[in-house]
Each structure stands twice: as structure tokens, then as C-alpha cells.
C-alpha atoms as a PDB file:
ATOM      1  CA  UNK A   1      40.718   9.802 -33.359  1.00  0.00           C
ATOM      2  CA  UNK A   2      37.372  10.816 -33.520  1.00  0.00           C
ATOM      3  CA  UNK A   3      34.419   9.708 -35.420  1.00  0.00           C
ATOM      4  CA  UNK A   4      34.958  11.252 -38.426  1.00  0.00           C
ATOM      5  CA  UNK A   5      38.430  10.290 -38.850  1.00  0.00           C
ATOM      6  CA  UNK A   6      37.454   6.266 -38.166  1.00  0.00           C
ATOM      7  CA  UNK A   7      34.827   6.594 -40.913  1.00  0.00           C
ATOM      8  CA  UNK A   8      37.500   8.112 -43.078  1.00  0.00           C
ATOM      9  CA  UNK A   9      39.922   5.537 -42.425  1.00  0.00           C
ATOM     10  CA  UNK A  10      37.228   2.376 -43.090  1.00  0.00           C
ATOM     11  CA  UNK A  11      36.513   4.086 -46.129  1.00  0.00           C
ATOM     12  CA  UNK A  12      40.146   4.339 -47.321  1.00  0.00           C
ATOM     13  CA  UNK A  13      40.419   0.844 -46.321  1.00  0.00           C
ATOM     14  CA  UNK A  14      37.260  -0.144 -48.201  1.00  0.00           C
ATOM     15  CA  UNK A  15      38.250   1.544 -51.019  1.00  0.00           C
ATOM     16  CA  UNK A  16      41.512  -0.180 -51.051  1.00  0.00           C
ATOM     17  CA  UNK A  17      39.383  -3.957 -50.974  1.00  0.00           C
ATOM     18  CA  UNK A  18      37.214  -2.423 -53.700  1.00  0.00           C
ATOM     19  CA  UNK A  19      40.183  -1.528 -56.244  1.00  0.00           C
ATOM     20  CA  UNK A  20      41.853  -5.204 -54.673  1.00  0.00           C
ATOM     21  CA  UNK A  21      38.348  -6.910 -55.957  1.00  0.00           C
ATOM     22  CA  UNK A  22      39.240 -10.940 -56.306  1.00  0.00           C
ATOM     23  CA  UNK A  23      40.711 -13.751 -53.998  1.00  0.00           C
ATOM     24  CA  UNK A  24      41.773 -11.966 -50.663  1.00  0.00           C
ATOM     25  CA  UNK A  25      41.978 -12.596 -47.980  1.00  0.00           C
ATOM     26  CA  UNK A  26      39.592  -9.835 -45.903  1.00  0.00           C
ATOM     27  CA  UNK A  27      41.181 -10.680 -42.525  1.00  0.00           C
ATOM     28  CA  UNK A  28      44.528 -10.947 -43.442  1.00  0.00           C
ATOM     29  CA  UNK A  29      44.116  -7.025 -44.809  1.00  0.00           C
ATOM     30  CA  UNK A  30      41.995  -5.431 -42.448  1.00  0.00           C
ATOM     31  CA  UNK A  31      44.966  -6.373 -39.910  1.00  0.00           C
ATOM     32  CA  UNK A  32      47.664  -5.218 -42.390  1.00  0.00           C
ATOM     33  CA  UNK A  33      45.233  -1.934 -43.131  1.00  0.00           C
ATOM     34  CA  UNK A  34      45.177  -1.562 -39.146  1.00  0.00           C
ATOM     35  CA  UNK A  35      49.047  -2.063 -38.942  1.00  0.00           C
ATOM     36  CA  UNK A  36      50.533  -0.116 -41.877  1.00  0.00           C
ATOM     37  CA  UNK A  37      48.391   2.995 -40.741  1.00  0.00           C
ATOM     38  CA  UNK A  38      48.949   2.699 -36.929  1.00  0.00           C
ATOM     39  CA  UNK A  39      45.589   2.503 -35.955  1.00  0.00           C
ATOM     40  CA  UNK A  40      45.731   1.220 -32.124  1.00  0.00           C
ATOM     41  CA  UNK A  41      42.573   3.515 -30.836  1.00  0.00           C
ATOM     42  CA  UNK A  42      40.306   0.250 -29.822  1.00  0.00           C
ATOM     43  CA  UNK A  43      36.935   1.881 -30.636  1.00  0.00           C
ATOM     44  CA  UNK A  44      39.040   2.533 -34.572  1.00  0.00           C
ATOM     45  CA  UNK A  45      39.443  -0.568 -34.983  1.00  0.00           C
ATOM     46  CA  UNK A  46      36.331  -2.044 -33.536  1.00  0.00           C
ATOM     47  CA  UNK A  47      34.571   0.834 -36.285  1.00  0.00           C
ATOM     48  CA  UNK A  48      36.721  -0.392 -39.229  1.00  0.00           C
ATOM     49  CA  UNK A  49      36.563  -4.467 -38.513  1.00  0.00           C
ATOM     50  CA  UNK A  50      32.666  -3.894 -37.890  1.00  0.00           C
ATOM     51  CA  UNK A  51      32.118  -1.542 -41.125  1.00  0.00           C
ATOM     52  CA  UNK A  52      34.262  -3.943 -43.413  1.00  0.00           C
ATOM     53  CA  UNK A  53      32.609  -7.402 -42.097  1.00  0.00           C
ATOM     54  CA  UNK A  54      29.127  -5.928 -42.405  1.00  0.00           C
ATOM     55  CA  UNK A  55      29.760  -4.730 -46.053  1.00  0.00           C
ATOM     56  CA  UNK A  56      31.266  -7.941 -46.632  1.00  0.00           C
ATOM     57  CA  UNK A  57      28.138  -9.407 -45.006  1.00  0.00           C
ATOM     58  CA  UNK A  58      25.948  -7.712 -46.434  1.00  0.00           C
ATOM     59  CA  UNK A  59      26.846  -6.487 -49.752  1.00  0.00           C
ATOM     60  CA  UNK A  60      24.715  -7.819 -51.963  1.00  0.00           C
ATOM     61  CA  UNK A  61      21.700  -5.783 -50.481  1.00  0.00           C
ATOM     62  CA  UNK A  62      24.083  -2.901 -49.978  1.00  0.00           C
ATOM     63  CA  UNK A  63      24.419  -3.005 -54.015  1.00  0.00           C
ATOM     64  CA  UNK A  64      20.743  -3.730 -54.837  1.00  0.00           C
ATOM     65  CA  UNK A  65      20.296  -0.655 -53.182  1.00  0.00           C
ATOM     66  CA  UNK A  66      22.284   1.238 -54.676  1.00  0.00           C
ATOM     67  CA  UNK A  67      21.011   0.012 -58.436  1.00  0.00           C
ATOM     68  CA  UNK A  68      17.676   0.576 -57.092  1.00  0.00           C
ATOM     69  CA  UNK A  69      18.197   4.445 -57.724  1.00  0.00           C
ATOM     70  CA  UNK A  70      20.916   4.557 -60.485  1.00  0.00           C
ATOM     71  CA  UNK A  71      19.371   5.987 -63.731  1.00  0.00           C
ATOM     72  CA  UNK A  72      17.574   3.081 -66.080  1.00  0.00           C
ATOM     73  CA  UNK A  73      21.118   3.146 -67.886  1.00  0.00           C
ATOM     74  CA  UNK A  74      23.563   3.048 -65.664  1.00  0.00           C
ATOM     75  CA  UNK A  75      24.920  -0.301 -64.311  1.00  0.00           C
ATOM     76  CA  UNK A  76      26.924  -0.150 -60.800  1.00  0.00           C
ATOM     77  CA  UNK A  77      30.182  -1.236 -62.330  1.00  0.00           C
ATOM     78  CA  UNK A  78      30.099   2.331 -63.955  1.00  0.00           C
ATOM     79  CA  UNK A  79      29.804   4.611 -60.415  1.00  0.00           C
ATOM     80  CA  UNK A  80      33.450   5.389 -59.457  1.00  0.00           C
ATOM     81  CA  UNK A  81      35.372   3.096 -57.338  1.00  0.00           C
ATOM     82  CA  UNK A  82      35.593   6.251 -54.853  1.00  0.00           C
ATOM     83  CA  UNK A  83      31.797   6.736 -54.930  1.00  0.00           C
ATOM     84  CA  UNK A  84      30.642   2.923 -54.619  1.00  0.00           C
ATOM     85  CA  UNK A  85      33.316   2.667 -51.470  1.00  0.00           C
ATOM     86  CA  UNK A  86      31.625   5.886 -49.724  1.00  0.00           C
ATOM     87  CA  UNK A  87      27.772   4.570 -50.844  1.00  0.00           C
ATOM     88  CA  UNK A  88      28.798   1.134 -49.335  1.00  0.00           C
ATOM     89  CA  UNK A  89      29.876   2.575 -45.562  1.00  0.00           C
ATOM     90  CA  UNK A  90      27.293   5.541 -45.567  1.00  0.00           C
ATOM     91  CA  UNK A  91      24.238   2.516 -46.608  1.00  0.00           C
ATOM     92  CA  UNK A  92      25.923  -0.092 -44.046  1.00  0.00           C
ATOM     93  CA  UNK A  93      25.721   2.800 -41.661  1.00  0.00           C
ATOM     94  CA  UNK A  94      21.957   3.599 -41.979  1.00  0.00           C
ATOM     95  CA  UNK A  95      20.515  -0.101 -42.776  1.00  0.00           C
ATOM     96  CA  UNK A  96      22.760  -2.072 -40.255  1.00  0.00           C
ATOM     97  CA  UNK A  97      23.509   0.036 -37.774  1.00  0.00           C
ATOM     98  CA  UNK A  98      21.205   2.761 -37.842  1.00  0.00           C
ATOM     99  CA  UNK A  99      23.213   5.455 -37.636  1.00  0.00           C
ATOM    100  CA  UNK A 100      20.683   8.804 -38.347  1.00  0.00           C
ATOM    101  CA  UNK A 101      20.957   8.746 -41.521  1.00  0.00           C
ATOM    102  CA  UNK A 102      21.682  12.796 -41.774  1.00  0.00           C
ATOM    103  CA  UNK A 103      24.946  12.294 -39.916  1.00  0.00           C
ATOM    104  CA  UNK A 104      25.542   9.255 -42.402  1.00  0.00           C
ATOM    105  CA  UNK A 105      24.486  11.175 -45.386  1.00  0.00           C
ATOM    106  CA  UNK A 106      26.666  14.399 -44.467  1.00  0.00           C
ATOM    107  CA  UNK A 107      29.337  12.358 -43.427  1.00  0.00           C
ATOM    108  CA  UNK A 108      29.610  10.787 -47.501  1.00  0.00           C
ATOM    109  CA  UNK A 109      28.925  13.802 -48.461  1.00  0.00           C
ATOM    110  CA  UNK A 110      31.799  14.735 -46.701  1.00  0.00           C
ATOM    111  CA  UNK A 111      34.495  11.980 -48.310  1.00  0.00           C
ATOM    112  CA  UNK A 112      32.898  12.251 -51.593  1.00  0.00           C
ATOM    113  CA  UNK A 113      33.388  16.461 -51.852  1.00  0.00           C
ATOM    114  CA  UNK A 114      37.194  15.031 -50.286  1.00  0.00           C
ATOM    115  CA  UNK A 115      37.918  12.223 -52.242  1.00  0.00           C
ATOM    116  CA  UNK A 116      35.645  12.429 -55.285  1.00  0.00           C
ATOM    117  CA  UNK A 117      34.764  14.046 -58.687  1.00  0.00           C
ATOM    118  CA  UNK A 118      33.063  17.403 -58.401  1.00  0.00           C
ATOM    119  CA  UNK A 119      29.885  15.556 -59.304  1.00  0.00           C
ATOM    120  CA  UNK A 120      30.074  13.048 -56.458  1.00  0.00           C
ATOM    121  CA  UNK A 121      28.864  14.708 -53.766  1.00  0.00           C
ATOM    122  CA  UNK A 122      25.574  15.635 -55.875  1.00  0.00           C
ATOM    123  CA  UNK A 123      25.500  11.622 -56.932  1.00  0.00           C
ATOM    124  CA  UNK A 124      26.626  10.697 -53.613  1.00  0.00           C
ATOM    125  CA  UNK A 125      23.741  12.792 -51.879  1.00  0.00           C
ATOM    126  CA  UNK A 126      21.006  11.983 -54.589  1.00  0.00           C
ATOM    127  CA  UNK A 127      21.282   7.869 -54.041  1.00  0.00           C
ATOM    128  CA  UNK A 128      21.431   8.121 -50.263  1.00  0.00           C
ATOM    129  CA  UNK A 129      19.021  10.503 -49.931  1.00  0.00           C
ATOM    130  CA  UNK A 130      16.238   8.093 -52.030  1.00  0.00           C
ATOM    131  CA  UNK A 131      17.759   4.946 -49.749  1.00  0.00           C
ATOM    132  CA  UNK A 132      16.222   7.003 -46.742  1.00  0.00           C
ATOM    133  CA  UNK A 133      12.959   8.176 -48.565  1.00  0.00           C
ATOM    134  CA  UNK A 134      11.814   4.458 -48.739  1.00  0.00           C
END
């Protein structure tokens, strides 16, 4: 597996949490995450457990962020689950674990033009690209 394919799977998984949203337990489905989708590769699953604790961690300054640079009237619970998933991992990525942020920011670019709307990758782009301005 290589990089781009671990990021892809923590964001499927994070996604997954992010629809999930409640009483869960994050441990218990990380490991069924890891198990249902086969994912043995060590350095995977170090990626995925490290990228889903830190969000965890960290989220509330992950989101603050994120609101920091969302139009005056737009509230985060209106960006799509798909979009606040990929903004989560690509702003984990360049705050916690600095990452360069143009791998980061091509890399959600990436997912969102994958995964998204066709105006996520412009959204996607746009927030990260003021997160790394500052």
C-alpha cells in the first residue's frame, strides 16, 4: 500500500466515524475498520490509528480552523460529511504532523475531486489553502 492509498483508507474510515457521530466506541472501530478491510501493512495501520487518535485529539482546533475560513454564513454542520472528513485528515496532517502542506493539500484535493461534489475540490482547496497562509 502506498501513501496515498493509507490516506485514502483513514479517510474512508474517518468518514465512516463522522456519519457514526454519537457514543462509539473509537477503538473498538478503528480495529473492526482495520479487520473488515484487511489492512495488515504495519506502517497502514500505524497511519490510520495515528490520523484517527489525533483528529479525535485534536478536533476541536481542527474545526475552529476550519470555521475560521467558512463564509460569515455558513456554519460547519453545513460542509458535506465527505468534505469535513477530507478537511479533518489534510489539517491533522499539516498542524500535527507537519506534513508539507502541498502534498497534504493535493492529496484532499485528490479525495475530494474522488469522493466529493464537483465543487469540493474548489472548497476543499480554498479552506486549506488559507489554513497554510496564516
Amino acid at each position: 500500500m502506498n501513501r496515498s492509498e493509507i490516506r485514502e483508507q483513514a479517510f474512508k474510515l474517518i468518514y465512516s466515524l463522522e456519519i457514526q457521530r454519537g457514543e462509539i466506541n473509537l477503538e473498538e472501530q478503528v480495529e473492526l475498520y482495520l479487520e473488515s478491510n484487511s489492512i495488515k501493512d504495519k506502517n497502514a495501520v500505524e497511519y490510520i490509528k495515528d490520523a484517527v487518535f489525533g483528529i479525535d485529539k485534536n478536533e476541536e482546533e481542527i474545526l475552529k480552523e476550519i470555521e475560521k475560513y467558512l463564509k460569515s454564513d455558513w456554519k460547519i454542520d453545513r460542509i458535506s460529511k465527505i468534505d469535513l472528513s477530507i478537511l479533518k485528515l489534510a489539517i491533522y496532517e499539516i498542524k500535527y504532523k507537519e506534513l508539507p502542506f502541498k502534498v497534504a493539500i493535493n492529496e484532499a484535493v485528490e479525495l475530494a475531486k474522488k469522493y466529493g461534489e464537483d465543487t469540493s475540490k474548489k472548497f476543499v482547496n480554498g479552506i486549506l489553502a488559507n489554513v497554510v497562509k496564516e
